[in-house]
Protein backbone atom coordinates (compact mmCIF):
# COMPACT_ATOMS: atom_id res chain seq x y z
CA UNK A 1 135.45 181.98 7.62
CA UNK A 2 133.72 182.14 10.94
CA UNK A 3 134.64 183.72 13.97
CA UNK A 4 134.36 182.50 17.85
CA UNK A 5 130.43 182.41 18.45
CA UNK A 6 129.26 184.81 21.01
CA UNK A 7 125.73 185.68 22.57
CA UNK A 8 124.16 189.35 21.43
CA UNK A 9 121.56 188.83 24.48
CA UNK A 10 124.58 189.32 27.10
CA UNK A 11 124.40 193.11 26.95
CA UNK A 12 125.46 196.37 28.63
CA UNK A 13 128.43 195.15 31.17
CA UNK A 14 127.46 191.56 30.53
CA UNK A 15 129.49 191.37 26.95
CA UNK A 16 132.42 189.78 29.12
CA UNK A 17 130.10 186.64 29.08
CA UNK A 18 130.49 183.37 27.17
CA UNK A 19 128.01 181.94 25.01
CA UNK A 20 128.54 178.89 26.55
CA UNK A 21 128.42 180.52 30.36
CA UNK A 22 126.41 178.11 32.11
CA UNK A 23 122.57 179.61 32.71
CA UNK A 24 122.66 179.63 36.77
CA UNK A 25 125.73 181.76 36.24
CA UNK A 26 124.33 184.04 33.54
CA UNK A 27 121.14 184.38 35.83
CA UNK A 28 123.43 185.64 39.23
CA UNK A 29 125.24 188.32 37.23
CA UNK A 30 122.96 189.63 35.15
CA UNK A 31 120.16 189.85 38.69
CA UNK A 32 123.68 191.46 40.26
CA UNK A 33 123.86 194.12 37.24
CA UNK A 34 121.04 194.49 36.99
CA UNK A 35 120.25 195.89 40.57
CA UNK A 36 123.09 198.16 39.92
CA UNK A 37 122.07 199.67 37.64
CA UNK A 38 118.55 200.12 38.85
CA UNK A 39 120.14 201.73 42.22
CA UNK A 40 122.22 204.07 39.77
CA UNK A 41 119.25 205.07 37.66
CA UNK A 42 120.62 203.74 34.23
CA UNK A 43 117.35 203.10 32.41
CA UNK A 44 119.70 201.92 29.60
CA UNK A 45 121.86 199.51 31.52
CA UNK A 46 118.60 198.35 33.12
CA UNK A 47 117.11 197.23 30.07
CA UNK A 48 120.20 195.39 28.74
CA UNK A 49 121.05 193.79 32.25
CA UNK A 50 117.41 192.78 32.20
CA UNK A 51 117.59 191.25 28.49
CA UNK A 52 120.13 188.49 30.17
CA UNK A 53 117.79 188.17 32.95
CA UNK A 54 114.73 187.57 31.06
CA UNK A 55 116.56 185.35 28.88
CA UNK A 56 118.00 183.10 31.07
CA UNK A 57 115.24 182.61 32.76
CA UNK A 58 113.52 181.66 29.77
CA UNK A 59 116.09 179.22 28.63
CA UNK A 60 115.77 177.81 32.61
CA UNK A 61 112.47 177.48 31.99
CA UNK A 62 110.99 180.02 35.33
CA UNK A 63 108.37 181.14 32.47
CA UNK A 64 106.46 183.66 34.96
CA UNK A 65 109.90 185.13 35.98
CA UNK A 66 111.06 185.84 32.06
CA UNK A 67 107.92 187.29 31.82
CA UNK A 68 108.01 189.54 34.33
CA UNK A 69 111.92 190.50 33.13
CA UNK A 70 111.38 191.12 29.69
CA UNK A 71 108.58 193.79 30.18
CA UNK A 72 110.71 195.27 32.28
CA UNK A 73 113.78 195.86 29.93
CA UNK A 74 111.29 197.04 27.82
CA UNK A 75 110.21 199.33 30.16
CA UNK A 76 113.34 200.49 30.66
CA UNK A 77 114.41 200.79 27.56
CA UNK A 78 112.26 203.10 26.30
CA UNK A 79 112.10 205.09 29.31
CA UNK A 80 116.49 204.89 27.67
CA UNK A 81 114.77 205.66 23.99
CA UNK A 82 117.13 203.24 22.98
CA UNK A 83 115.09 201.43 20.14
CA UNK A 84 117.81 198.78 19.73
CA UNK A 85 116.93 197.76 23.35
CA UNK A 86 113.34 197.72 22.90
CA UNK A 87 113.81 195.56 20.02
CA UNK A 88 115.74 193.13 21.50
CA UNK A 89 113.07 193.30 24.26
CA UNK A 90 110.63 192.51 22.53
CA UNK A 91 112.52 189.78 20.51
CA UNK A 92 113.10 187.80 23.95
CA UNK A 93 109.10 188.38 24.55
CA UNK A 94 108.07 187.26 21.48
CA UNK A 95 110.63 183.93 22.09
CA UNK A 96 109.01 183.10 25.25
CA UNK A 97 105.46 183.40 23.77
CA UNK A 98 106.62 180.35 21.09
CA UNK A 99 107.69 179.06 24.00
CA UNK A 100 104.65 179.17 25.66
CA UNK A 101 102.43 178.19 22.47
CA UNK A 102 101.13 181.39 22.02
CA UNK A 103 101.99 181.89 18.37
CA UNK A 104 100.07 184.76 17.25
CA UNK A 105 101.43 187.07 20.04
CA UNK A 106 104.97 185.21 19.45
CA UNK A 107 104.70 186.75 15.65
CA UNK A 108 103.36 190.21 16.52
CA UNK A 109 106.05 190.69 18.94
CA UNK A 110 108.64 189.42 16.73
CA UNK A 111 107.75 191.57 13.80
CA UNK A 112 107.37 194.68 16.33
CA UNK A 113 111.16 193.37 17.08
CA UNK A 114 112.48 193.34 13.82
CA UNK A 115 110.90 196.81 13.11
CA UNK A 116 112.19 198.62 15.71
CA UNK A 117 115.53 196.52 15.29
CA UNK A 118 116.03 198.54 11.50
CA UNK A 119 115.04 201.31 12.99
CA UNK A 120 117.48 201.71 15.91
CA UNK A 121 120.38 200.51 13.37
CA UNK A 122 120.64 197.15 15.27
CA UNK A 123 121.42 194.44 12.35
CA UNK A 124 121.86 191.38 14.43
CA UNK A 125 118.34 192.19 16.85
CA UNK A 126 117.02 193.02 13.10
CA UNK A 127 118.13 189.39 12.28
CA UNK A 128 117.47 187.72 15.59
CA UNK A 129 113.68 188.79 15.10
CA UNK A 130 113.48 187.80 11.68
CA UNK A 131 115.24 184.33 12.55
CA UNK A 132 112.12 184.14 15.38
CA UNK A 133 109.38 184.51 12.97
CA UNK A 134 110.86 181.82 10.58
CA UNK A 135 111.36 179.52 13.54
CA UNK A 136 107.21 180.17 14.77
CA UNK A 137 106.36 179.40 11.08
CA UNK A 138 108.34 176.34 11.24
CA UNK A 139 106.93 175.14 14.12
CA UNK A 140 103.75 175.47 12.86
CA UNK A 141 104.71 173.55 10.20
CA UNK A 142 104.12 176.56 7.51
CA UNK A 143 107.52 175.26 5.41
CA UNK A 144 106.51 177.32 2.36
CA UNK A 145 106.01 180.57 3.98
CA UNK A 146 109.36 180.86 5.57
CA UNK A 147 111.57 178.26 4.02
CA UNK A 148 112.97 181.31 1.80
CA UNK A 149 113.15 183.51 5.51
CA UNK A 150 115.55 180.60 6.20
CA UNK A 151 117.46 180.91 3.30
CA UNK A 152 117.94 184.34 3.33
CA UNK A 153 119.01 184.23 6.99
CA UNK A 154 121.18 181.62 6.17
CA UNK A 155 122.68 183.85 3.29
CA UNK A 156 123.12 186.53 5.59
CA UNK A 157 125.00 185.09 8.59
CA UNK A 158 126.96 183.15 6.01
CA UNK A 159 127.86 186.29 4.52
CA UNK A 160 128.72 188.02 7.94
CA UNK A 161 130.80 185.23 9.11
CA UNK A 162 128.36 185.13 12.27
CA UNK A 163 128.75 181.30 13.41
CA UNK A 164 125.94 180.90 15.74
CA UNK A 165 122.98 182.50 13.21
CA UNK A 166 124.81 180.20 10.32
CA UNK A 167 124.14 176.84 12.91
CA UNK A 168 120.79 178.39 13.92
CA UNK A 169 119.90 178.63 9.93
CA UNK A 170 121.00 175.49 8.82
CA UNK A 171 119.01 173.48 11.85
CA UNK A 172 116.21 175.37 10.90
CA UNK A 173 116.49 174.02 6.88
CA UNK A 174 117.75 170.37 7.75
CA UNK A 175 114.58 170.29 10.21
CA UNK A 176 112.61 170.47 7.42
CA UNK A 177 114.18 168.40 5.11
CA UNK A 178 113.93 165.85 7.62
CA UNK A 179 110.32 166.54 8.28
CA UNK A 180 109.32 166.14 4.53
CA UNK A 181 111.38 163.02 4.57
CA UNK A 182 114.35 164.00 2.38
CA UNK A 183 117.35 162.49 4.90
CA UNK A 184 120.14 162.73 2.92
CA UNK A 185 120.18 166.48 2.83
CA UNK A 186 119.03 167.13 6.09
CA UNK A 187 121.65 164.80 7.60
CA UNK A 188 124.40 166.96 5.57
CA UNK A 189 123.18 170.15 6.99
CA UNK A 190 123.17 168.91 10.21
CA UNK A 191 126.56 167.61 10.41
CA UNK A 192 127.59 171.23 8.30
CA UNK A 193 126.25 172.80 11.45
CA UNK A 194 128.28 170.78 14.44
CA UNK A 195 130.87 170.94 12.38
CA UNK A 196 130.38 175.22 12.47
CA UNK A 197 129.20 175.36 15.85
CA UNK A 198 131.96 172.66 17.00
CA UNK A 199 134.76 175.08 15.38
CA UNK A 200 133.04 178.46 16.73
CA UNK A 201 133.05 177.09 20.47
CA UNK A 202 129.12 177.29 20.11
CA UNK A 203 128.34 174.43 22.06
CA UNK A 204 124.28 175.19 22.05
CA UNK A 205 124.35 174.59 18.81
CA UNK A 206 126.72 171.75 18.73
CA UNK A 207 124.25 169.89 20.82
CA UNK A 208 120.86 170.84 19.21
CA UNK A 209 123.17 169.49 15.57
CA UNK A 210 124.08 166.46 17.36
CA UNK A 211 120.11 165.94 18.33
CA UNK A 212 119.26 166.03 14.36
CA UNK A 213 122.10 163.63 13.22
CA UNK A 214 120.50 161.11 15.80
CA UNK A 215 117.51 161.86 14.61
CA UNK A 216 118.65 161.41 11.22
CA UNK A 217 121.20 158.12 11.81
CA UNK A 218 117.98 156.33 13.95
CA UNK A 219 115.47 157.20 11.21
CA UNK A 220 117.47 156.47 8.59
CA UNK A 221 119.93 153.72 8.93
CA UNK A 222 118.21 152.09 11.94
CA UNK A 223 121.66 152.72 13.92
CA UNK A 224 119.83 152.75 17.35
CA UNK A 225 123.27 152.47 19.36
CA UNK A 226 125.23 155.64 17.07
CA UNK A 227 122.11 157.83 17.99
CA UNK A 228 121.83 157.27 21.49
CA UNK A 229 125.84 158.16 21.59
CA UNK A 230 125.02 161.24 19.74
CA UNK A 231 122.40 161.75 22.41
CA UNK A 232 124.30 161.23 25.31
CA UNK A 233 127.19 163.83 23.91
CA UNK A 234 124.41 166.34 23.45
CA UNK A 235 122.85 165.38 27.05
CA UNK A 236 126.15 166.08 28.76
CA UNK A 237 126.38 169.79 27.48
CA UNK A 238 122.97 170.31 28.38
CA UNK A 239 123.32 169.85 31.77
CA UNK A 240 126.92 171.87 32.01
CA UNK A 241 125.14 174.49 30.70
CA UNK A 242 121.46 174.13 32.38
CA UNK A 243 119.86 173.95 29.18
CA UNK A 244 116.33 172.94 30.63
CA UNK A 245 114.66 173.13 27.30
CA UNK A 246 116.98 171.58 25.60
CA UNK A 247 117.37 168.68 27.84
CA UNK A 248 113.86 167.64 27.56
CA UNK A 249 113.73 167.99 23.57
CA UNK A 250 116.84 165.40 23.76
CA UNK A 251 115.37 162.87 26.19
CA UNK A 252 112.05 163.52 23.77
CA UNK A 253 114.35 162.72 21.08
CA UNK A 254 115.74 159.33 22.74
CA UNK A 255 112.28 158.41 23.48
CA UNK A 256 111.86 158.33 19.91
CA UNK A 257 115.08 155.96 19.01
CA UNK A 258 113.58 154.06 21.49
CA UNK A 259 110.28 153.30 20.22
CA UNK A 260 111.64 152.66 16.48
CA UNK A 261 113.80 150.45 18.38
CA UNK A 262 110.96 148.46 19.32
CA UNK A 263 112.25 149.10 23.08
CA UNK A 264 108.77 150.19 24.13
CA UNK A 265 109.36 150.03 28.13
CA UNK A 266 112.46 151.83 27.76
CA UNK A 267 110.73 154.47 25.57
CA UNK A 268 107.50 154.52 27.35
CA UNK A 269 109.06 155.95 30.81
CA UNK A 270 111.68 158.34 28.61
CA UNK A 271 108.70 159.99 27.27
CA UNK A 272 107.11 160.00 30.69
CA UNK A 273 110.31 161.72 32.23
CA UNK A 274 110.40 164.34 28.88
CA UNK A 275 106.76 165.06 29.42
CA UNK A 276 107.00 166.28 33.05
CA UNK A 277 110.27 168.27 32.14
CA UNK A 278 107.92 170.36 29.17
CA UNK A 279 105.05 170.63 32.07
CA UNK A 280 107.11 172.06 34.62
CA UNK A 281 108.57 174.66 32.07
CA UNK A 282 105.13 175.01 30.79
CA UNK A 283 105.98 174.17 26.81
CA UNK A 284 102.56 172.88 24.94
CA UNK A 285 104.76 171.86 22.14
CA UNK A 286 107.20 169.69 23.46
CA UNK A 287 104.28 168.54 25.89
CA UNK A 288 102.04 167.40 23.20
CA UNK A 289 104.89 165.79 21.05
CA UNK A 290 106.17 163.69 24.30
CA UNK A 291 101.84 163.04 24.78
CA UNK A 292 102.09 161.37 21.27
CA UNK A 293 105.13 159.29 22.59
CA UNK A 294 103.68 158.16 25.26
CA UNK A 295 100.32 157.20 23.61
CA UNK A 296 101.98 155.27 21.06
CA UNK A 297 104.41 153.29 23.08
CA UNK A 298 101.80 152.60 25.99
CA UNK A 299 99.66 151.38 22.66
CA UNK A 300 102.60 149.20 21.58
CA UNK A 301 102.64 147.77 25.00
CA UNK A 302 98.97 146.30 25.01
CA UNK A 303 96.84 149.51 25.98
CA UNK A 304 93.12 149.45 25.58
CA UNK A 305 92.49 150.76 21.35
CA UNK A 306 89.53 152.80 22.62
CA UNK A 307 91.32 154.58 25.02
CA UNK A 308 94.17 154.72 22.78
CA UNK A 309 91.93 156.53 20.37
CA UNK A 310 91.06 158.95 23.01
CA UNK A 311 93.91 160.32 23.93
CA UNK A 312 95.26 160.85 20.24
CA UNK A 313 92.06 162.57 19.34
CA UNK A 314 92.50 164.81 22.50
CA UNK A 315 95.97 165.45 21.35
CA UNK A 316 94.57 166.73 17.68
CA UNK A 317 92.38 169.19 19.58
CA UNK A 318 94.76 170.42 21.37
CA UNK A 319 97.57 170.79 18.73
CA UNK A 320 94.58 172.54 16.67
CA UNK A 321 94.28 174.89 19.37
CA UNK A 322 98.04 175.59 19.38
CA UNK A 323 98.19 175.96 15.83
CA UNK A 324 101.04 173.04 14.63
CA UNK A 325 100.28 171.47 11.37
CA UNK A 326 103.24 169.37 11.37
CA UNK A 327 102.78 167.87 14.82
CA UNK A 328 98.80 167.12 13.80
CA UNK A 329 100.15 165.08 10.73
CA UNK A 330 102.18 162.97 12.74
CA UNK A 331 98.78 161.98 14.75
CA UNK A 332 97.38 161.04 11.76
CA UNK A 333 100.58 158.92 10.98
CA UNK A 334 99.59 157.55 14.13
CA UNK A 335 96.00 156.40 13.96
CA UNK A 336 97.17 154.44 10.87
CA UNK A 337 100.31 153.57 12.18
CA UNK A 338 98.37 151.82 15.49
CA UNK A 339 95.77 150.27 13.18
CA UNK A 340 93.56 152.74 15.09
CA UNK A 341 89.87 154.43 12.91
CA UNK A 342 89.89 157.80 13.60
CA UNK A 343 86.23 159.26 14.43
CA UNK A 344 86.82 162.85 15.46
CA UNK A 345 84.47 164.60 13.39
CA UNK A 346 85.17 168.12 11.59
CA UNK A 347 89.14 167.71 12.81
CA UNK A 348 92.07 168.48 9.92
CA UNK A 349 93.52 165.13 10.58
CA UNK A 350 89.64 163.51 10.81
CA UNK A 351 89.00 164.90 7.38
């Protein structure tokens, strides 16, 4: 049986605050708290009125702001010596660095998180980390290494009744079911999770489960208008809640019913739109995966091959640089998809 969902990152006097408290608001009270609590002194309350800050800044996607706010919590929090705080610190650190692409900082910080999360007898920042590290390897398209993580997450939250870790968990596992291609059990884990995260009043999660059934009911069946309603149910919460980063992994997402629509205008300037919503919140990921979108409907629409072949090889380099083996096999896919040779030399995909 789960409970109501709530957020762990709302901290200190912010507890009060819904999960689903739209980010603008989360933003104005924690900045309010937090200068509070920096007039009174409270190193502790500073750190965990921070947390929110850096966090929803994150989530808004002012990337040099949540930088600037989670070093500071961390600051203050162990000027505190309140571990737990660090920890969760760090955690929110080592989520903007995934964020950012940088993956190898993104796991140091996160294991530094889960660390000092045991040792300050925080269970939940212990889990939050752990849940980050799975999610970078998962990313990167590392299924083996931290498809158990997932499990044992999953196990975990199940096991605690915790409703927003459980929908977190089982995204995480029907992702990659879907990304090895078995639909049928990632569509059943997705729909376990709205169902969860519908029932908990987690409506983050609702809407990231919704994206993966449309996913799932566009890839699968071919039901172009079902996933574009799933879409637009998903799109509405976003925007209630300012969910900047999730906004632009939907509209990435309805590019891509799009374009196995064959509706390659209509897909072409959706990716366009998606791609300067991950540049302005500066996310290489989502930037490179709307990139592919674009080349491949621009291709479908009568581009030049050569220069077609260009930009896909440009986009291998780069997601080489970032570190995603998933994303470079779906560039592959798309050289032979396009009827395009690839000729990038010494390259993963190339080889």
């Amino acid at each position: 049986m789960y409970g109501k969902a709530f957020a762990p990152e709302y901290q200190g006097a912010l507890t009060t605050l819904s999960v689903n408290a739209s980010l603008v608001d989360v933003l104005a009270a924690g900045t309010e708290r937090l200068r509070a609590a920096e007039r009174d002194g409270a190193a502790a309350e500073v750190a965990r009125s921070g947390l929110a800050v850096a966090e929803a800044h994150r989530r808004l996607g002012n990337v040099a702001e949540a930088d600037r706010a989670w070093k500071a919590s961390y600051r203050a929090a162990r000027t505190a010596g309140d571990i737990a705080a660090m920890a969760w610190a760090l955690w929110s650190g080592g989520t903007l660095a995934r964020q950012r692409g940088a993956l190898a900082l993104s796991r140091r910080l996160l294991a530094l998180a889960a660390e000092l999360g045991e040792r300050g007898g925080d269970v939940v920042a212990r889990g939050y980390s752990l849940a980050g590290l799975a999610e970078t390897g998962r990313i990167q398209g590392d299924y083996e290494a931290v498809g158990a993580l997932h499990e044992q997450l999953l196990a975990e939250a199940r096991e605690r009744g915790e409703a927003r870790h459980t929908v977190w968990a089982l995204e995480g596992i029907a992702q990659m079911h879907r990304n090895n291609g078995s639909y049928d059990s990632a569509y059943a884990m997705f729909a376990e999770a709205a169902e969860i995260a519908a029932r908990a009043d987690d409506r983050r999660g609702h809407a990231w489960a919704l994206r993966g059934l449309a996913d799932i009911v566009s890839a699968r069946d071919g039901d172009t208008d079902r996933a574009l309603e799933l879409l637009s149910e998903a799109e509405a919460t976003c925007r209630e809640m300012h969910l900047v980063g999730a906004l632009a992994y939907n509209r990435k997402m309805r590019g891509n019913v799009l374009y196995r629509a064959a509706r390659w205008d209509e897909a072409h300037a959706t990716y366009e739109r998606a791609l300067a919503e991950f540049r302005e919140m500066d996310e290489p990921r989502g930037e490179a995966l709307a990139r592919l979108g674009l080349v491949k409907s621009l291709a479908r629409l009568g581009r030049d091959r050569a220069e077609t072949a260009a930009d896909l090889a440009a986009l291998a380099r780069d997601l080489e640089r970032i570190g995603l083996r998933h994303s470079r096999r779906m560039v592959s896919a798309a050289y032979e998809e396009l009827g395009i040779e690839h000729r990038t030399a010494g390259s993963e995909s190339g080889r």
